[in-house]
C-alpha atoms as a PDB file:
ATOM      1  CA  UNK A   1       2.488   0.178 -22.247  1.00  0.00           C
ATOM      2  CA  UNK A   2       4.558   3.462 -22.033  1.00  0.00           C
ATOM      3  CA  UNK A   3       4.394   5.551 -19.310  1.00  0.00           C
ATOM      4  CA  UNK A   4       2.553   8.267 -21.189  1.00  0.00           C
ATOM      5  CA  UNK A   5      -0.324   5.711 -21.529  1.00  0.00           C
ATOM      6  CA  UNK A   6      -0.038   5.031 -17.456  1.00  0.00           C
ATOM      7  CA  UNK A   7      -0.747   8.774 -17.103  1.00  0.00           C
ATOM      8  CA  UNK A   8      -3.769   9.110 -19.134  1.00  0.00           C
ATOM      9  CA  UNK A   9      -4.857   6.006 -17.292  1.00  0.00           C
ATOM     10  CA  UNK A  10      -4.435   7.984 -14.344  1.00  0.00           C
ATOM     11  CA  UNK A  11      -5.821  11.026 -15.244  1.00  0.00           C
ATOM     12  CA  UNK A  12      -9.034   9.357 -16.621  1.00  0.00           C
ATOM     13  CA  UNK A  13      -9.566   7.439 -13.206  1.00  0.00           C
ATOM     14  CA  UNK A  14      -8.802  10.399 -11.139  1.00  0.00           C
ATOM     15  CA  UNK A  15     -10.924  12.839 -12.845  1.00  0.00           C
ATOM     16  CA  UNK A  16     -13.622  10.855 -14.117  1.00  0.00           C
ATOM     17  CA  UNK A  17     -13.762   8.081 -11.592  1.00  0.00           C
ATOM     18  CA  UNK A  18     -16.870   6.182 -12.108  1.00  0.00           C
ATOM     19  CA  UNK A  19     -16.843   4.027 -14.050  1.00  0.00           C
ATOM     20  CA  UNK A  20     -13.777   4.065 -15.578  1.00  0.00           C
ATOM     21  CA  UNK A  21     -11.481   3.267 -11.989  1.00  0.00           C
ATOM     22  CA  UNK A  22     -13.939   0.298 -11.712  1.00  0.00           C
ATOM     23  CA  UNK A  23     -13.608  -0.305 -15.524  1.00  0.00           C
ATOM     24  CA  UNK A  24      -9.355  -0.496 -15.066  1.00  0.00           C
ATOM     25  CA  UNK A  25      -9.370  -1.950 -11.635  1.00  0.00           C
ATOM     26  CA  UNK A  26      -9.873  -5.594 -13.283  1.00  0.00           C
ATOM     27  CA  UNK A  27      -6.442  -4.939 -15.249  1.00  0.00           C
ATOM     28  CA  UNK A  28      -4.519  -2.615 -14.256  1.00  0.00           C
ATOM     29  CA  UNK A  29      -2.811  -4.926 -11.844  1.00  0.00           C
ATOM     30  CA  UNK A  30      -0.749  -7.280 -14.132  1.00  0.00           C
ATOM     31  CA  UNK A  31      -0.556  -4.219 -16.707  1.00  0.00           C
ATOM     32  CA  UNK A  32       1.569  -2.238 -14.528  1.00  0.00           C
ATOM     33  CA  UNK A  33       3.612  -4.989 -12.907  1.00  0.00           C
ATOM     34  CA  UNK A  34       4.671  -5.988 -16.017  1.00  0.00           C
ATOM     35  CA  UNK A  35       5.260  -3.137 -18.050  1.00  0.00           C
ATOM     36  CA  UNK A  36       7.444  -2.071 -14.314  1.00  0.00           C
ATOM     37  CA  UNK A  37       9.621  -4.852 -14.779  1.00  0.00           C
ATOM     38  CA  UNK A  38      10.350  -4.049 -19.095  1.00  0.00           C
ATOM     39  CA  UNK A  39      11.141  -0.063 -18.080  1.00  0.00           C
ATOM     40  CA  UNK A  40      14.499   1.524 -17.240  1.00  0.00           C
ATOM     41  CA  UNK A  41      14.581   3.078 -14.012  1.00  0.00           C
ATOM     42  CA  UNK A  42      13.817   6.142 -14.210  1.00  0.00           C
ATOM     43  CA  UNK A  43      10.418   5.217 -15.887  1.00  0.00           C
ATOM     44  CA  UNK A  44      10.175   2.965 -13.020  1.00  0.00           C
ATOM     45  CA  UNK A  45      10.887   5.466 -10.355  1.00  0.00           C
ATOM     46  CA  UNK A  46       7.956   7.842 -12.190  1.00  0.00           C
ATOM     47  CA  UNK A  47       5.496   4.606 -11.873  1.00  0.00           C
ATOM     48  CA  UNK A  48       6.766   4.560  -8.168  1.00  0.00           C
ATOM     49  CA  UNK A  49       5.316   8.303  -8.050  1.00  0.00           C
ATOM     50  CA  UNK A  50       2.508   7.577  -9.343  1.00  0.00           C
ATOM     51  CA  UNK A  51       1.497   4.730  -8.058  1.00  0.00           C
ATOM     52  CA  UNK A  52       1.952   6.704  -4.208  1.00  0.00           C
ATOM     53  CA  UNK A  53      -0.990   8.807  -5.627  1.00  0.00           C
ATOM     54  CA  UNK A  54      -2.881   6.022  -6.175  1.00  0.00           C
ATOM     55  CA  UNK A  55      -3.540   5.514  -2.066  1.00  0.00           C
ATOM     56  CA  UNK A  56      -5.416   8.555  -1.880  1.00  0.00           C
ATOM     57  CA  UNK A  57      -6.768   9.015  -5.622  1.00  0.00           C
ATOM     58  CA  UNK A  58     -10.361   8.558  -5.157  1.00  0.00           C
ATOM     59  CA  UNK A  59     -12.634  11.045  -4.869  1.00  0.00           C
ATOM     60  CA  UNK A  60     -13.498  10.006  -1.373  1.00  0.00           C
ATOM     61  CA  UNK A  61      -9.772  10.293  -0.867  1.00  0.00           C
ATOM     62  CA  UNK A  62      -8.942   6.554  -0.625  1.00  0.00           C
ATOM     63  CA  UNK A  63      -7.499   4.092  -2.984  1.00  0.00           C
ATOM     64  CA  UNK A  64      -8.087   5.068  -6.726  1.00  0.00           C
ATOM     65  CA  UNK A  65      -8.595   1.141  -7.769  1.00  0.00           C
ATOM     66  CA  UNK A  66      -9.639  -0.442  -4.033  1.00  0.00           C
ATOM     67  CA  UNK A  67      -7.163  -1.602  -1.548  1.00  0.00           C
ATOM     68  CA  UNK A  68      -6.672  -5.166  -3.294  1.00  0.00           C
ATOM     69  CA  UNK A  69      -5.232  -4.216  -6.595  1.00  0.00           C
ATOM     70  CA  UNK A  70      -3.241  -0.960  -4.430  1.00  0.00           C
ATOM     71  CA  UNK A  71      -1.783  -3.762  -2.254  1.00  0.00           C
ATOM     72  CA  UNK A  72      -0.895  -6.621  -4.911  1.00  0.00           C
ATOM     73  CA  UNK A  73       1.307  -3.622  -6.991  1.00  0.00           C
ATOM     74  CA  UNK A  74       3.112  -2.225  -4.224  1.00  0.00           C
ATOM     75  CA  UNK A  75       3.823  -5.834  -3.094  1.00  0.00           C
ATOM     76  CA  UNK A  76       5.066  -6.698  -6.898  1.00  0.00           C
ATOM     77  CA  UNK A  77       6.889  -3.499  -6.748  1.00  0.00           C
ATOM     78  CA  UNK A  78       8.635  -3.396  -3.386  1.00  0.00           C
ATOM     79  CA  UNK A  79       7.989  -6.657  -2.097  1.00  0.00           C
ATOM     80  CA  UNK A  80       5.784  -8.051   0.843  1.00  0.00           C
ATOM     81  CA  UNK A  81       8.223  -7.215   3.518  1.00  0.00           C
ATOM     82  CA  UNK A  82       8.388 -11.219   4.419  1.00  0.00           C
ATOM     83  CA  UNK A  83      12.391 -11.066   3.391  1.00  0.00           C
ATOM     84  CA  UNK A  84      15.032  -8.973   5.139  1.00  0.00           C
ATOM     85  CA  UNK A  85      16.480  -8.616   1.963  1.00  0.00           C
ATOM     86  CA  UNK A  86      16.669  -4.528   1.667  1.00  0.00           C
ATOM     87  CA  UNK A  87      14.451  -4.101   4.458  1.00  0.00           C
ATOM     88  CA  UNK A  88      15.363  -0.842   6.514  1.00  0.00           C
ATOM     89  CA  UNK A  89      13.283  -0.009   9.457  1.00  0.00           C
ATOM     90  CA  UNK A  90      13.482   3.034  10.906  1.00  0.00           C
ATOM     91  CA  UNK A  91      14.601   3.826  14.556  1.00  0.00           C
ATOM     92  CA  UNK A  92      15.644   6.949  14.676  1.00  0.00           C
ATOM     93  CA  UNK A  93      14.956  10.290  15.928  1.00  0.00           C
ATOM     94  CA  UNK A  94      14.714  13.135  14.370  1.00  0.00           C
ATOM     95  CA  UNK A  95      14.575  16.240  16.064  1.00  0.00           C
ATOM     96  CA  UNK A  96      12.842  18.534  13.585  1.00  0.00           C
ATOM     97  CA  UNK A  97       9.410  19.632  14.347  1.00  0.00           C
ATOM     98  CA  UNK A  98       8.524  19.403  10.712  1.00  0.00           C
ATOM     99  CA  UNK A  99       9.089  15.594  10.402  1.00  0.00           C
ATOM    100  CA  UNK A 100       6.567  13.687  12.362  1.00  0.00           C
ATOM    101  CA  UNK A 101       5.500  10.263  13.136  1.00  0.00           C
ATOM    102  CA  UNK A 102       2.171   8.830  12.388  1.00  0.00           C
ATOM    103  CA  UNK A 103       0.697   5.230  13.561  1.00  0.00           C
ATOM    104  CA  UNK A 104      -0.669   3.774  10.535  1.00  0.00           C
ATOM    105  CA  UNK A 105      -4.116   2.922  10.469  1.00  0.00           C
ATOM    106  CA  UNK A 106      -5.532  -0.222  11.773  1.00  0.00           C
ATOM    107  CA  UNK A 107      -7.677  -0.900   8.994  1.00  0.00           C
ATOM    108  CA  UNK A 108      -4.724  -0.015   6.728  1.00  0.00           C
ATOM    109  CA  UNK A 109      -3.515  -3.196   4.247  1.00  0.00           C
ATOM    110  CA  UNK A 110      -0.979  -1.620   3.104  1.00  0.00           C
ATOM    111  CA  UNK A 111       2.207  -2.570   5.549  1.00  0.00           C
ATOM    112  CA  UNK A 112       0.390  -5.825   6.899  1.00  0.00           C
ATOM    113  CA  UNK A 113       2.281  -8.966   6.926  1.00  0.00           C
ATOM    114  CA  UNK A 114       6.111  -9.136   8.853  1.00  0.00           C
ATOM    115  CA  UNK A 115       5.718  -5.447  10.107  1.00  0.00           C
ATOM    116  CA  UNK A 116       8.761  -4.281   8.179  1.00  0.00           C
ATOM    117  CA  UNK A 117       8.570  -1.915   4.924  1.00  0.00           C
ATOM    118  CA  UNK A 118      11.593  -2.466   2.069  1.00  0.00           C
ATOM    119  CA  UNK A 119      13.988  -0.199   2.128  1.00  0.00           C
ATOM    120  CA  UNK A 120      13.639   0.998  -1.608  1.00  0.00           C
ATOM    121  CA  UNK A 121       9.476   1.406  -0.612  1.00  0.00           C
ATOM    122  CA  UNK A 122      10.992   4.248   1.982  1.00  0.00           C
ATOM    123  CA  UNK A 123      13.232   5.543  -0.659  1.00  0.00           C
ATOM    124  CA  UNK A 124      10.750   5.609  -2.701  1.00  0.00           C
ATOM    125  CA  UNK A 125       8.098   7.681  -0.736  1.00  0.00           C
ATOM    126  CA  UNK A 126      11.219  10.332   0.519  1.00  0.00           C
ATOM    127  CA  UNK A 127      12.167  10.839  -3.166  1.00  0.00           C
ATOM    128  CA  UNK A 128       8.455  11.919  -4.064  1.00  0.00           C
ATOM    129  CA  UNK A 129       8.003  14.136  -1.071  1.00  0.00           C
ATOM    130  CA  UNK A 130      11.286  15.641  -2.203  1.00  0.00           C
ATOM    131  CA  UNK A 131      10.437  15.742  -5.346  1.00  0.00           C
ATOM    132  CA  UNK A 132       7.146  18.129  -4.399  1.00  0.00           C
ATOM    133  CA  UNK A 133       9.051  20.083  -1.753  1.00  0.00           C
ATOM    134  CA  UNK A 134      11.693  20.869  -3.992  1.00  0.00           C
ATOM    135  CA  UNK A 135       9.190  22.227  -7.106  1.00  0.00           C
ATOM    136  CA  UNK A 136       7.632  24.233  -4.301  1.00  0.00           C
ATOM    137  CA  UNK A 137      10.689  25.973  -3.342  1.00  0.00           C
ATOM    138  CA  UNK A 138      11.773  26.549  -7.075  1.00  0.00           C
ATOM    139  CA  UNK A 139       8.160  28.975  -7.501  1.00  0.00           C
ATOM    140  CA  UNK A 140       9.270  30.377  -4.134  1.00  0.00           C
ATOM    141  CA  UNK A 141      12.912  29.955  -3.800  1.00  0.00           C
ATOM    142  CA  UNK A 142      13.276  32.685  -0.864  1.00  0.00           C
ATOM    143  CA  UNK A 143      10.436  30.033   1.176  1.00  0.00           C
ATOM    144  CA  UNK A 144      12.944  29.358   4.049  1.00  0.00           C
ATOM    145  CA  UNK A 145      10.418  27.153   5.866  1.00  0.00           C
ATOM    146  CA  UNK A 146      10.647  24.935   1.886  1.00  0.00           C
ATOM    147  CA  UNK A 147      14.226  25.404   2.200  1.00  0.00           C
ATOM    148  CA  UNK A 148      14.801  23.892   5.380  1.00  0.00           C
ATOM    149  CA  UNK A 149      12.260  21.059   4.395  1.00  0.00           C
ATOM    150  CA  UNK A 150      14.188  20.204   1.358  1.00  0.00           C
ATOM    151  CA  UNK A 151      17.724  20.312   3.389  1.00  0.00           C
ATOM    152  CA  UNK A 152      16.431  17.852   5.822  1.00  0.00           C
ATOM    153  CA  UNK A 153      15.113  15.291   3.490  1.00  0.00           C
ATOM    154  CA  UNK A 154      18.201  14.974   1.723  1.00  0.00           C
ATOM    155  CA  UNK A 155      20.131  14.440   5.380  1.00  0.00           C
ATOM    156  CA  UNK A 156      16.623  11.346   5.844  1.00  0.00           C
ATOM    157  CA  UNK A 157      17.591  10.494   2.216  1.00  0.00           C
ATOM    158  CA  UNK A 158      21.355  10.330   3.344  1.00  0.00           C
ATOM    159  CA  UNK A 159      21.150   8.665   6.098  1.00  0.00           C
ATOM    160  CA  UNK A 160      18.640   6.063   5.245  1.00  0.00           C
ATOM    161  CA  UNK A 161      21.464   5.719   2.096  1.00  0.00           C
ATOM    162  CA  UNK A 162      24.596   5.107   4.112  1.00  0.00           C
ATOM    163  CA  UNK A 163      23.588   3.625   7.280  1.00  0.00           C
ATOM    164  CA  UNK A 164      21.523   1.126   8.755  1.00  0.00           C
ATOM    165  CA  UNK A 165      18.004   2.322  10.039  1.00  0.00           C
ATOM    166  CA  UNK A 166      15.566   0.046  11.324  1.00  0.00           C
ATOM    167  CA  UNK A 167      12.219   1.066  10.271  1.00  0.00           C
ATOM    168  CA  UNK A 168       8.973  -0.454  11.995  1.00  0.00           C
ATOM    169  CA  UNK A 169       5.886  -0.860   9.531  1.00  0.00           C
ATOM    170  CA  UNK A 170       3.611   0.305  12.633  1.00  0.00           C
ATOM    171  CA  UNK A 171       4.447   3.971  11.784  1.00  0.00           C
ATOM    172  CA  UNK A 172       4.904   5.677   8.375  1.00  0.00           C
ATOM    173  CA  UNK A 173       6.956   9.181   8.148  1.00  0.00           C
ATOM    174  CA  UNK A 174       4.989  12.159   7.048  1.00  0.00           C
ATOM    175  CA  UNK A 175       6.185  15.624   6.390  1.00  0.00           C
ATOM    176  CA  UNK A 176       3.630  17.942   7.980  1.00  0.00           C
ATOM    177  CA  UNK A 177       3.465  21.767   6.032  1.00  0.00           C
END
């Protein structure tokens, strides 16, 4: 499946969610885990997008396909966070009012198991959110408050790159507008 196919997918379940989300819940698992691992990685990065969308895709504003299948493909994608293998966590401190720390949850699935997220998972996420901060400040390129958003995610991005961050599943980084 191409990822043109992945985005009607998506755009059926998101704006007509019953029954179709329902409907593709029972497949959509193995169909995307395994058309992620025949894709180059750019295609792959674009699933990654996509599939962040998918945590808050319902109508109601949770998981477009239910928490299981959410959890089983980000697990096949970035792991379960049982290896250290590529597993960042983040203890650092970041003095930007902007960038804030959340505690996940505690009916959140998403980050259970060791308590550690993947390092590519983090990567991931920050090159989404700079994805949408950076089309933002292209319609508005004079946005200084976009600007400065955009210049510290690529020092996060940097950093998170080159050195080594612990980063603690308990709390997930959010960039508050």
């Amino acid at each position: 499946m191409k990822l043109p196919a992945f985005y009607l997918l998506d755009a059926i379940s998101k704006n007509v969610y019953e029954p179709y989300a329902r409907h593709f819940a029972a497949f959509v698992i193995p169909l995307f885990l395994e058309t992620y691992e025949l894709v180059d990685q750019n295609t792959r990065s674009k699933m990654e997008e996509m599939l962040l969308t998918w945590r808050t895709g319902s109508p109601t504003g949770k998981e477009l396909f239910g928490v299981p299948p959410q959890v089983a493909i980000e697990r096949g994608v970035w792991g379960d966070g049982g290896s250290n293998h590529d597993v960042c966590t983040l203890n650092m401190t970041i003095g930007f009012n902007h960038l804030v720390f959340f505690p996940l949850q505690a009916s959140s699935s998403f980050y259970s198991g060791s308590g550690q997220i993947k390092k590519s998972q983090v990567l991931s996420e920050l090159e989404f959110t700079l994805g949408q901060k950076e089309r933002t400040l292209q319609t508005n390129p004079y946005d200084t408050v976009s600007q400065n958003h955009v210049n510290v995610l690529h020092q996060v991005r940097e950093r998170l790159c080159h050195h080594s961050i612990p980063f603690s599943s308990r709390f997930f980084l959010s960039y508050a507008n």
